[in-house]
C-alpha atoms as a PDB file:
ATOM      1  CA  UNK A   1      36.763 -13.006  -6.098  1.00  0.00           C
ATOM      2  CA  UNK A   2      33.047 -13.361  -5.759  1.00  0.00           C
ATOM      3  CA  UNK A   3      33.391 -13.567  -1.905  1.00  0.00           C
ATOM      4  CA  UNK A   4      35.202 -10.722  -1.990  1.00  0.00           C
ATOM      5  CA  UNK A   5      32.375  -8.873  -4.091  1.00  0.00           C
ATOM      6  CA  UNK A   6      29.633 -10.138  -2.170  1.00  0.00           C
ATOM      7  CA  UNK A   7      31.181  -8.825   1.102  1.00  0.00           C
ATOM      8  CA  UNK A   8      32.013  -5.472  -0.210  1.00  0.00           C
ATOM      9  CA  UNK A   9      28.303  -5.646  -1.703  1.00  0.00           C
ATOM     10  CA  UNK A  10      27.552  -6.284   1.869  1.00  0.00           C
ATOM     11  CA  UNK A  11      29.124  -3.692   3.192  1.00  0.00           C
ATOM     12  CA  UNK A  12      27.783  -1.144   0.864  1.00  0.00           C
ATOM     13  CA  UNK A  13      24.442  -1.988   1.799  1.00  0.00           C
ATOM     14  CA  UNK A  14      24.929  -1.444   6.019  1.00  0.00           C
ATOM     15  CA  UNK A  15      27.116   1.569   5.238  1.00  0.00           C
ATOM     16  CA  UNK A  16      24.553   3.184   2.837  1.00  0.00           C
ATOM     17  CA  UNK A  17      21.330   2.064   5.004  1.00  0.00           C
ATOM     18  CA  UNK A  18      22.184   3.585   8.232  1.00  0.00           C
ATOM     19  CA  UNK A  19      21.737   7.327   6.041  1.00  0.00           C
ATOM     20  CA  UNK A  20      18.518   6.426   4.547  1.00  0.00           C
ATOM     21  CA  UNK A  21      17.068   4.775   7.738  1.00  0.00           C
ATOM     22  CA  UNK A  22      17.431   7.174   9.654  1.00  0.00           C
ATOM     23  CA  UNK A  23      16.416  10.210   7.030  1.00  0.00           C
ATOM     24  CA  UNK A  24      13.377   7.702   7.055  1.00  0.00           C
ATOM     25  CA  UNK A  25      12.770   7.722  11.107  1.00  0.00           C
ATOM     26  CA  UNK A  26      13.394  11.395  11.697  1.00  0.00           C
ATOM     27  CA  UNK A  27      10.663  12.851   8.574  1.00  0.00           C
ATOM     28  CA  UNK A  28       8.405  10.058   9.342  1.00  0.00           C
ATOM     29  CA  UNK A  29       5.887  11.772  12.267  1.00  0.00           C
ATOM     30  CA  UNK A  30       5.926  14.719   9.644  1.00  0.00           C
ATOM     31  CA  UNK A  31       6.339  13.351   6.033  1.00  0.00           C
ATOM     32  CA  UNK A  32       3.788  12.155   3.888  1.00  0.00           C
ATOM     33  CA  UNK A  33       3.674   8.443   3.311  1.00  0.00           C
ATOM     34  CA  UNK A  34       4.429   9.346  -0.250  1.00  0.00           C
ATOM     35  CA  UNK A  35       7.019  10.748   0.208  1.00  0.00           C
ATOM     36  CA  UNK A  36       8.969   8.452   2.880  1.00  0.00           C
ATOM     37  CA  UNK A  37       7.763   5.529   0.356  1.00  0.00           C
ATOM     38  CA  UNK A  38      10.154   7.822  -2.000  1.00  0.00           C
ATOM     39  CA  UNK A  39      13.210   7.881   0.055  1.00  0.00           C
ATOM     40  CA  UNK A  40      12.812   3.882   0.758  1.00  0.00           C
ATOM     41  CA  UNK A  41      12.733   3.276  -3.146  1.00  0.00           C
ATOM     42  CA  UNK A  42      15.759   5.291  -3.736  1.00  0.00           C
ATOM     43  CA  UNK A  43      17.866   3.018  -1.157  1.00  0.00           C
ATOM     44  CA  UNK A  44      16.113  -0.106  -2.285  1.00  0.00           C
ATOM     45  CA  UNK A  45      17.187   1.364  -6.112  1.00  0.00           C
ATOM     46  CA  UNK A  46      20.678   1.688  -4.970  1.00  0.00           C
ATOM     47  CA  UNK A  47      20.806  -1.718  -3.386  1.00  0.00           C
ATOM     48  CA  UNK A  48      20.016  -3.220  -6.404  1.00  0.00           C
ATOM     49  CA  UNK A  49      22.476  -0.699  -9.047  1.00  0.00           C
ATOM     50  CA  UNK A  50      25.395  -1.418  -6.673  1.00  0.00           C
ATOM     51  CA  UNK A  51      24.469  -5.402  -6.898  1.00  0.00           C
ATOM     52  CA  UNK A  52      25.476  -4.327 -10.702  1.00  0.00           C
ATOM     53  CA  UNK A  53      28.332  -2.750 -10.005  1.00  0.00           C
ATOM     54  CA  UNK A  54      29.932  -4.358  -7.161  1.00  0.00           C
ATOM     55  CA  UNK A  55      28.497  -8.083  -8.022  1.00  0.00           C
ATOM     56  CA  UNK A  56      27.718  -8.083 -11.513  1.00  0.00           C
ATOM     57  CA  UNK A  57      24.215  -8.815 -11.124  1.00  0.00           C
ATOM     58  CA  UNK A  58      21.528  -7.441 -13.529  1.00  0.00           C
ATOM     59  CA  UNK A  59      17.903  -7.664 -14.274  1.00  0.00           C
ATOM     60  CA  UNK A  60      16.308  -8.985 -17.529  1.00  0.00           C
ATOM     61  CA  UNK A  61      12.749  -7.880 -17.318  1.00  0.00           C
ATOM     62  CA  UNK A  62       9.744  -8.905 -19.806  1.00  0.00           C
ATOM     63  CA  UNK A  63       6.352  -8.814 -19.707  1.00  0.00           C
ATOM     64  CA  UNK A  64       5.966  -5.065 -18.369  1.00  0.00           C
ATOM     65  CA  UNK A  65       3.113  -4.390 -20.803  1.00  0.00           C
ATOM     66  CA  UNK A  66       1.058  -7.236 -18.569  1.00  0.00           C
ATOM     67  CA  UNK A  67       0.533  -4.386 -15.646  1.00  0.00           C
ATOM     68  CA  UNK A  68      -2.564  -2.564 -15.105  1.00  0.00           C
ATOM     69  CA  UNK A  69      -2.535   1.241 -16.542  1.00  0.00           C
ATOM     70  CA  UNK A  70      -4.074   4.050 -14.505  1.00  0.00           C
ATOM     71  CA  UNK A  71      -3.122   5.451 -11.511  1.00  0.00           C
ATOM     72  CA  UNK A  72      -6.050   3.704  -9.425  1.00  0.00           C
ATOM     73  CA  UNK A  73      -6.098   0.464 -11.454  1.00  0.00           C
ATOM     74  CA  UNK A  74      -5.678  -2.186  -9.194  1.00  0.00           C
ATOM     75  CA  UNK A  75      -3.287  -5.144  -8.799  1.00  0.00           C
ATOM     76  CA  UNK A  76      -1.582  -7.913  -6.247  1.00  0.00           C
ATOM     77  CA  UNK A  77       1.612  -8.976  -7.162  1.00  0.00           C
ATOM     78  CA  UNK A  78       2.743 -12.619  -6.348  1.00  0.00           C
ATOM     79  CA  UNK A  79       6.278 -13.348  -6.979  1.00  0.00           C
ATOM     80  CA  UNK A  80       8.415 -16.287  -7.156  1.00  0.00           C
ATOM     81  CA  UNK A  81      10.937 -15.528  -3.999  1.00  0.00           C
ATOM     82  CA  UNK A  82      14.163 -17.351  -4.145  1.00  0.00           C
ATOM     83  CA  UNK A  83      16.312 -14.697  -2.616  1.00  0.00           C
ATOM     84  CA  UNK A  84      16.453 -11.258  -1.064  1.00  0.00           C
ATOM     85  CA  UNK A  85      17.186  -9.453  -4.153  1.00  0.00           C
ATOM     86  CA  UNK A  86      13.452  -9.671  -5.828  1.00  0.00           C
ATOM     87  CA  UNK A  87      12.032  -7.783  -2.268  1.00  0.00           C
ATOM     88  CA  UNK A  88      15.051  -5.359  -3.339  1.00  0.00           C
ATOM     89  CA  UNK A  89      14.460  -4.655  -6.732  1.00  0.00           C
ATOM     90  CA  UNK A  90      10.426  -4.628  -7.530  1.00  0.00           C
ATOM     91  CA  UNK A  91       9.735  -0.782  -5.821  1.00  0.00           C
ATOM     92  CA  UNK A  92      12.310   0.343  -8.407  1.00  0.00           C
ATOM     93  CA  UNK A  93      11.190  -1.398 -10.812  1.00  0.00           C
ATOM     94  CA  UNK A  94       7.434  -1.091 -10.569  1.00  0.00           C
ATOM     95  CA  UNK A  95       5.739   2.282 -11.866  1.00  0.00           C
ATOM     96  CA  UNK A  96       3.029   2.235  -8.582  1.00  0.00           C
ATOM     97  CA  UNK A  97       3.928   2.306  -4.907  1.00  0.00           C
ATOM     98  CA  UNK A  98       4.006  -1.522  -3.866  1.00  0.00           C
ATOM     99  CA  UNK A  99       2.995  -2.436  -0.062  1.00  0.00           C
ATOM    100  CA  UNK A 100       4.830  -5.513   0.792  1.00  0.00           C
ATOM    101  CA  UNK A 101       2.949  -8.722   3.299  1.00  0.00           C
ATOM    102  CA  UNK A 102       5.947  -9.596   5.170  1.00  0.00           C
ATOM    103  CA  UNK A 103       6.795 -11.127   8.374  1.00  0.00           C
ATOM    104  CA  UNK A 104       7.189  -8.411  11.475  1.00  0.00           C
ATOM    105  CA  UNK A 105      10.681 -10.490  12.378  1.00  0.00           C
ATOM    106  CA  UNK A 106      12.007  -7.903   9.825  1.00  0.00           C
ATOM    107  CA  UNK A 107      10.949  -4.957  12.205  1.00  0.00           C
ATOM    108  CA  UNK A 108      14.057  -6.232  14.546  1.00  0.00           C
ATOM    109  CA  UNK A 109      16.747  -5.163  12.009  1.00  0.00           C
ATOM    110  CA  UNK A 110      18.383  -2.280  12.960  1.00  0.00           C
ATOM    111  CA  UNK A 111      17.948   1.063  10.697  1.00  0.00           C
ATOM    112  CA  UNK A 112      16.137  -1.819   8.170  1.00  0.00           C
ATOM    113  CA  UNK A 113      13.506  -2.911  10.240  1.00  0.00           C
ATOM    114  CA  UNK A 114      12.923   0.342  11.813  1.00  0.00           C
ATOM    115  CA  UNK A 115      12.497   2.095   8.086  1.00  0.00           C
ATOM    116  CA  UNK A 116      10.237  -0.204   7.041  1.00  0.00           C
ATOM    117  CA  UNK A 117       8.309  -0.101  10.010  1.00  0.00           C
ATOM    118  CA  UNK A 118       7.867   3.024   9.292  1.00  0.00           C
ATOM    119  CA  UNK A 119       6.124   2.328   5.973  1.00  0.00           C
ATOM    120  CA  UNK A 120       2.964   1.972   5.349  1.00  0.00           C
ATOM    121  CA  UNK A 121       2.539  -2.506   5.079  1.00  0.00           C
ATOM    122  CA  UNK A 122       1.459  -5.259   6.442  1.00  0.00           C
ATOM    123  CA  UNK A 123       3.191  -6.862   8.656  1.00  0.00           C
ATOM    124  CA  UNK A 124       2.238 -10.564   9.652  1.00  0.00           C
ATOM    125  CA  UNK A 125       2.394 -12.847  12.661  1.00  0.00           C
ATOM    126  CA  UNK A 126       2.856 -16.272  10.892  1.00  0.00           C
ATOM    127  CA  UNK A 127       2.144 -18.058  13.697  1.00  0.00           C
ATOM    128  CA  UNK A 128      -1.324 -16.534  14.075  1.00  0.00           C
ATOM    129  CA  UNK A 129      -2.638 -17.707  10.429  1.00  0.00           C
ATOM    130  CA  UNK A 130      -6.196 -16.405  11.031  1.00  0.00           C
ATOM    131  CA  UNK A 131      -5.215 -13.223  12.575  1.00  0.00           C
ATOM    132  CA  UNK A 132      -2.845 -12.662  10.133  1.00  0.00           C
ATOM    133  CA  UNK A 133      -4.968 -13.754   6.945  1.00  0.00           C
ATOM    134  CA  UNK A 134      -7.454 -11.075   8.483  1.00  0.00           C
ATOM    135  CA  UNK A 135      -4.841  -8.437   8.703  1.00  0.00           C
ATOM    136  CA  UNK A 136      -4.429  -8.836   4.750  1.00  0.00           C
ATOM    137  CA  UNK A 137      -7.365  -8.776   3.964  1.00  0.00           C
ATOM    138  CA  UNK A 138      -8.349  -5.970   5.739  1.00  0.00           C
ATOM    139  CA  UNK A 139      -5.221  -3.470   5.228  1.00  0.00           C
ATOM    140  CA  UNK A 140      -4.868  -4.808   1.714  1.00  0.00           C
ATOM    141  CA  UNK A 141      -8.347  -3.286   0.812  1.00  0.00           C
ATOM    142  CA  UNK A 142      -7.189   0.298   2.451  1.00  0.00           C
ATOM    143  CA  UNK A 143      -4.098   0.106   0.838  1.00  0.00           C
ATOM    144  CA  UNK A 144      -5.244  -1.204  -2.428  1.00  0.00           C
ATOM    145  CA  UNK A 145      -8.360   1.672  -2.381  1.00  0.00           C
ATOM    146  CA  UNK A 146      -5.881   3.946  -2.091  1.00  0.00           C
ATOM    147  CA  UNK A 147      -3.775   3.480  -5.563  1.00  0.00           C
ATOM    148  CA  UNK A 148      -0.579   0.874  -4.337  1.00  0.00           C
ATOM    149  CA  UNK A 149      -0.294  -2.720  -5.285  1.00  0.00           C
ATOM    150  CA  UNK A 150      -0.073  -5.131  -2.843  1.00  0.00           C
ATOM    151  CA  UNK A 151       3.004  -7.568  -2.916  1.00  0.00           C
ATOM    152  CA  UNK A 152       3.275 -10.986  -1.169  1.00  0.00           C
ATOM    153  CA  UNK A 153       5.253 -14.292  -1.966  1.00  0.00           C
ATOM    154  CA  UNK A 154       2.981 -16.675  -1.887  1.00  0.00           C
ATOM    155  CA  UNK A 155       5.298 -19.804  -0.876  1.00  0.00           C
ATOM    156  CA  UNK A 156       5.704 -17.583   2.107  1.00  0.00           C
ATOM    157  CA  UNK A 157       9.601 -17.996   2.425  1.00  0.00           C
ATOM    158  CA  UNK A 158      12.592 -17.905   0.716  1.00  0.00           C
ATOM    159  CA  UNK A 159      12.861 -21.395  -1.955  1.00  0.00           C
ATOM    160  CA  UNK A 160      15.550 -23.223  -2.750  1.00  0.00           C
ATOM    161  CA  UNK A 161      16.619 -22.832  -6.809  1.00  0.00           C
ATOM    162  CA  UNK A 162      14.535 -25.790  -8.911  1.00  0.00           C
ATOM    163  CA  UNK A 163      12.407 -26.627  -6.009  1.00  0.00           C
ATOM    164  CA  UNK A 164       8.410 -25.000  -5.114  1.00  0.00           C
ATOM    165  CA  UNK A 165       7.016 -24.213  -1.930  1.00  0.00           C
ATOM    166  CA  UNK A 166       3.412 -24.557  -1.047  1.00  0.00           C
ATOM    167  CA  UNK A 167       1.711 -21.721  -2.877  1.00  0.00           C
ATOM    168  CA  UNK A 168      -0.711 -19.918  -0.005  1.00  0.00           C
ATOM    169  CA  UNK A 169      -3.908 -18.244  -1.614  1.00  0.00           C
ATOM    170  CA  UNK A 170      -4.176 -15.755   0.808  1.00  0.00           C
ATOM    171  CA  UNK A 171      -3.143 -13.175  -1.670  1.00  0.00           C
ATOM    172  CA  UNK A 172      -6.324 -14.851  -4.037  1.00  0.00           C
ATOM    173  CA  UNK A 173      -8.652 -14.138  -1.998  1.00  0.00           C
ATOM    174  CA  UNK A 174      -7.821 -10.483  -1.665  1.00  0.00           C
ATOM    175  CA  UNK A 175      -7.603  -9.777  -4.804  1.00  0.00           C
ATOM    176  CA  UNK A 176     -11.066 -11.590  -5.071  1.00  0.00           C
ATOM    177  CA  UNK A 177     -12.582  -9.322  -2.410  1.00  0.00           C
ATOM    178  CA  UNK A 178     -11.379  -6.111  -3.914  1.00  0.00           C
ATOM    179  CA  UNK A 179     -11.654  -7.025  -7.431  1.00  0.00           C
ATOM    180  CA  UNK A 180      -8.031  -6.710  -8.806  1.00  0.00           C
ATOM    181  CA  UNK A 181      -6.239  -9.084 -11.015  1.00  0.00           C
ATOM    182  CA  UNK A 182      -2.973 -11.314  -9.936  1.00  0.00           C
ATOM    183  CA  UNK A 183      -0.181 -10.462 -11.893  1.00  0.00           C
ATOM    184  CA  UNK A 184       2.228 -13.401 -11.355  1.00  0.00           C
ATOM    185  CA  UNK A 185       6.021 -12.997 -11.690  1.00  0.00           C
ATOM    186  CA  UNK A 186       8.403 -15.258 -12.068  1.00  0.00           C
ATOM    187  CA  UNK A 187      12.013 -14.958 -10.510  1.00  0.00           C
ATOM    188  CA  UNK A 188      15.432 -16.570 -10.910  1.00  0.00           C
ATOM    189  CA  UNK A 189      17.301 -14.574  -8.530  1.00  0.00           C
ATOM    190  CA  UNK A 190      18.941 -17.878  -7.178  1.00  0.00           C
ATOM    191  CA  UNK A 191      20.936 -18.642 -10.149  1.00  0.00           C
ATOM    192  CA  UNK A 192      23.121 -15.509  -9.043  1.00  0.00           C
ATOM    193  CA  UNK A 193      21.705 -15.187  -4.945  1.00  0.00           C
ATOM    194  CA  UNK A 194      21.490 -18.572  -3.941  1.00  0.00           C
ATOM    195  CA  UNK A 195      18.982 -18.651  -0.566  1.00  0.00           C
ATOM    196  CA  UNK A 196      21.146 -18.576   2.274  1.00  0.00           C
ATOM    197  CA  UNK A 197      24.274 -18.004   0.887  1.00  0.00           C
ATOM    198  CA  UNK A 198      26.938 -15.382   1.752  1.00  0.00           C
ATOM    199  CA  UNK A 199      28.858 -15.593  -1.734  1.00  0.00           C
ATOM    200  CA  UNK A 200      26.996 -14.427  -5.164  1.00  0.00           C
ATOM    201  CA  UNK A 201      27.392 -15.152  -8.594  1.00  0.00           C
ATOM    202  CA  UNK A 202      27.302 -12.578 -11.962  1.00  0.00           C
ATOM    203  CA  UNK A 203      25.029 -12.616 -14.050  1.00  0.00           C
ATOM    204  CA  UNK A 204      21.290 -12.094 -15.500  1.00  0.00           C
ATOM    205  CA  UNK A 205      18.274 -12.307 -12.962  1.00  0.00           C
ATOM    206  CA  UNK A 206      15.152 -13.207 -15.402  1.00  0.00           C
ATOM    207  CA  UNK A 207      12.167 -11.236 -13.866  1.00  0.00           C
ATOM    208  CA  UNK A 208       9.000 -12.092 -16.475  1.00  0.00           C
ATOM    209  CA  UNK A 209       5.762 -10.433 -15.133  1.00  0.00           C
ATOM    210  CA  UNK A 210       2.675 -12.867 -16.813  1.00  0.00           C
ATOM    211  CA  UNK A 211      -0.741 -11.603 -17.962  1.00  0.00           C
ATOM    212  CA  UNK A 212      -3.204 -10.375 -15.317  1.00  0.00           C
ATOM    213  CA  UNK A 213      -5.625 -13.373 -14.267  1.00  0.00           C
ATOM    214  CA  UNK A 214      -8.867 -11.950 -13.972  1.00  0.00           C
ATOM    215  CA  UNK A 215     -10.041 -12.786  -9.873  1.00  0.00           C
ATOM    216  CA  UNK A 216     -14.381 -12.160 -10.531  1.00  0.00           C
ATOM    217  CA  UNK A 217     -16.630 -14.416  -9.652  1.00  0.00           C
ATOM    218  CA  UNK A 218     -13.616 -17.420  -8.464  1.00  0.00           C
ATOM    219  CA  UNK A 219     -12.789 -19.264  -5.796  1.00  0.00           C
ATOM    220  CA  UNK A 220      -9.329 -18.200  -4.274  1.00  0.00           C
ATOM    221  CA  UNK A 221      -7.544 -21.788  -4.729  1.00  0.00           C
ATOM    222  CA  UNK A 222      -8.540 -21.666  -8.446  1.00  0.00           C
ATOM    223  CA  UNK A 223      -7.237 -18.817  -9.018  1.00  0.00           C
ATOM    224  CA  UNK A 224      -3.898 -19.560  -6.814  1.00  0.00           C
ATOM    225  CA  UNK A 225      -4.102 -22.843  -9.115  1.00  0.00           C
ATOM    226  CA  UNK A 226      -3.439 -20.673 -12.142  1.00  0.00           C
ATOM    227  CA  UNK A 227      -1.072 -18.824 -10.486  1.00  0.00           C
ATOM    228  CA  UNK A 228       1.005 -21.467  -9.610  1.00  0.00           C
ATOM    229  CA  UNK A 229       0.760 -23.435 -12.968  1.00  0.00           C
ATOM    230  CA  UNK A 230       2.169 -19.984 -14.717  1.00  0.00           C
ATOM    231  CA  UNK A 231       4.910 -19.282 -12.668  1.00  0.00           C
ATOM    232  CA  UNK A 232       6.159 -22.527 -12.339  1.00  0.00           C
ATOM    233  CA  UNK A 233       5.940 -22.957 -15.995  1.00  0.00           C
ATOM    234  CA  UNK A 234       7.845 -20.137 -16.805  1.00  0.00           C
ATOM    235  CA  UNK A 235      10.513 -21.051 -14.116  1.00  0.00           C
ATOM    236  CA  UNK A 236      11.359 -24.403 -16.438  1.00  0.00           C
ATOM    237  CA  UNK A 237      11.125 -21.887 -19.400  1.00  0.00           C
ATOM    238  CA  UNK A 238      13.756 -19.092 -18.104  1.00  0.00           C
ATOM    239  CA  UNK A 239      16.423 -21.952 -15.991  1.00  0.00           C
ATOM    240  CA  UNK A 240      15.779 -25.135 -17.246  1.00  0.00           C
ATOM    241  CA  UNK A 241      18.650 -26.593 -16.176  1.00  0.00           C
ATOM    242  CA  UNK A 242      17.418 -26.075 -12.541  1.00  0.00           C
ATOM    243  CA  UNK A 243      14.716 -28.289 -13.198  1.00  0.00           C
ATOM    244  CA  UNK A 244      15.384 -32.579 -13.924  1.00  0.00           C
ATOM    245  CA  UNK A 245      11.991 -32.894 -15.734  1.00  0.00           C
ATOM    246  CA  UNK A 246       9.520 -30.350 -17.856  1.00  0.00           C
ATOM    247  CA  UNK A 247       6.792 -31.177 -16.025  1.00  0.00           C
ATOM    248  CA  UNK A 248       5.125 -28.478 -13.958  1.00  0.00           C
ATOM    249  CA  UNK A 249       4.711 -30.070 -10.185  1.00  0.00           C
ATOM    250  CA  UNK A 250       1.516 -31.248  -8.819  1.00  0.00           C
ATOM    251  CA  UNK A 251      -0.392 -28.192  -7.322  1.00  0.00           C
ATOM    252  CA  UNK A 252       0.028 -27.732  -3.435  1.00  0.00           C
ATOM    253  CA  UNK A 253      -2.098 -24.475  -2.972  1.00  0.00           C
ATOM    254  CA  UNK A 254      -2.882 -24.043   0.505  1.00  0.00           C
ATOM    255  CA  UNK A 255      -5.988 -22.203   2.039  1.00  0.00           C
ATOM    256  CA  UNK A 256      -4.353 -19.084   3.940  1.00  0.00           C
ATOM    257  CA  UNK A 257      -0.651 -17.600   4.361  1.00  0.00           C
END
């Protein structure tokens, strides 16, 4: 039964994405960015209501009081990523326009790719590390100046349920440069999306969004130390049994995405 969810799921999603896409394409050259951001979101919303419907997958958020008020206030988001559905759900779920770091692979997907090419985000060469750690910096500042919240996994890829990637402070050190805080989240979208999987499971995604950590005056691996201690903590907190020990793993922050 859960195959057959997850492919109808599936289905939904290419049927329902061709529409939006190319809505998205044709008002692009004449829309504002505003305003193709809102067509995206509504898709992206949809995505993640039918994953309710169709799947039986739902969201258990806490922790929204933690984001910045006021519609220039600042913030980078760095989220636990364990599974396609967090890069789904956050634009719905978040009250400011979010610009995502992510890979420019995903420009190849047809009708996807070419929408969110059409956005306004940064898209990243991960084999070029210092070209690309520039490229965040640099459009992260414009896009940040200009009222949305930056987004960016900092493992940089897709982890495995009860394991941690290397935690990149790339997204540190532009919130450092612009002065915003880091809101960490933490995510347990693989106890229903397993990475890599074709079949989900039902049940309750945890998404807990921590208290800002203040960026002024630190050094970006600090900060990214913090980071990492509070979202791994809360990991073992919200799917313990994904975890053999209650220990939070040795840090492994890296220098640059």
């Amino acid at each position: 039964m859960n195959a057959i969810r997850s492919f109808l799921h599936l289905l939904w999603m290419g049927l329902t994405v061709i529409p939006y896409a190319t809505v998205v394409v044709l008002m692009a050259p004449f829309a504002s960015k505003a305003a193709v951001y809102r067509v995206c979101r509504a898709w992206l919303g949809l995505t993640m209501r039918s994953g309710g419907w169709i799947m039986g997958i739902h969201n258990r958020v806490s922790g929204m009081q933690h984001l910045p008020q006021g519609d220039r206030a600042p913030a980078v988001l760095l989220v636990k990523h364990q599974s396609a559905w967090e890069t789904f759900c956050m634009p719905p779920l978040m009250p400011r326009p979010l610009a995502y770091v992510f890979k420019r692979e995903l420009l190849r997907i047809p009708f996807f790719g070419w929408a969110i090419g059409r956005m306004d985000m940064i898209y990243i060469d991960r084999g070029q590390r210092t070209e690309s750690l520039r490229k965040v910096i640099e459009q992260g500042q414009r896009l940040l100046g200009e009222g949305a919240w930056v987004i960016m996994f900092p493992e940089g890829t897709r982890i495995p349920r009860g394991e941690k990637g290397a935690y990149m402070s790339s997204g540190a050190r532009l919130a450092i440069d612009c002065g915003a805080p880091v809101i960490p989240i933490a995510v347990t979208s693989a106890r229903c999306w397993p990475r890599k999987a074709f079949v989900k499971k039902p049940g309750i995604v945890d998404i807990s969004i921590g208290p800002p950590i203040a960026t002024t005056g630190r050094k970006a691996h600090e900060v990214m130390r913090e980071v990492e201690t509070w979202i791994e903590t809360e990991m073992r907190r919200l799917d313990p049994e994904a975890y053999p020990t209650p220990e939070t793993p040795r840090s492994t922050v890296r220098p640059s995405q």
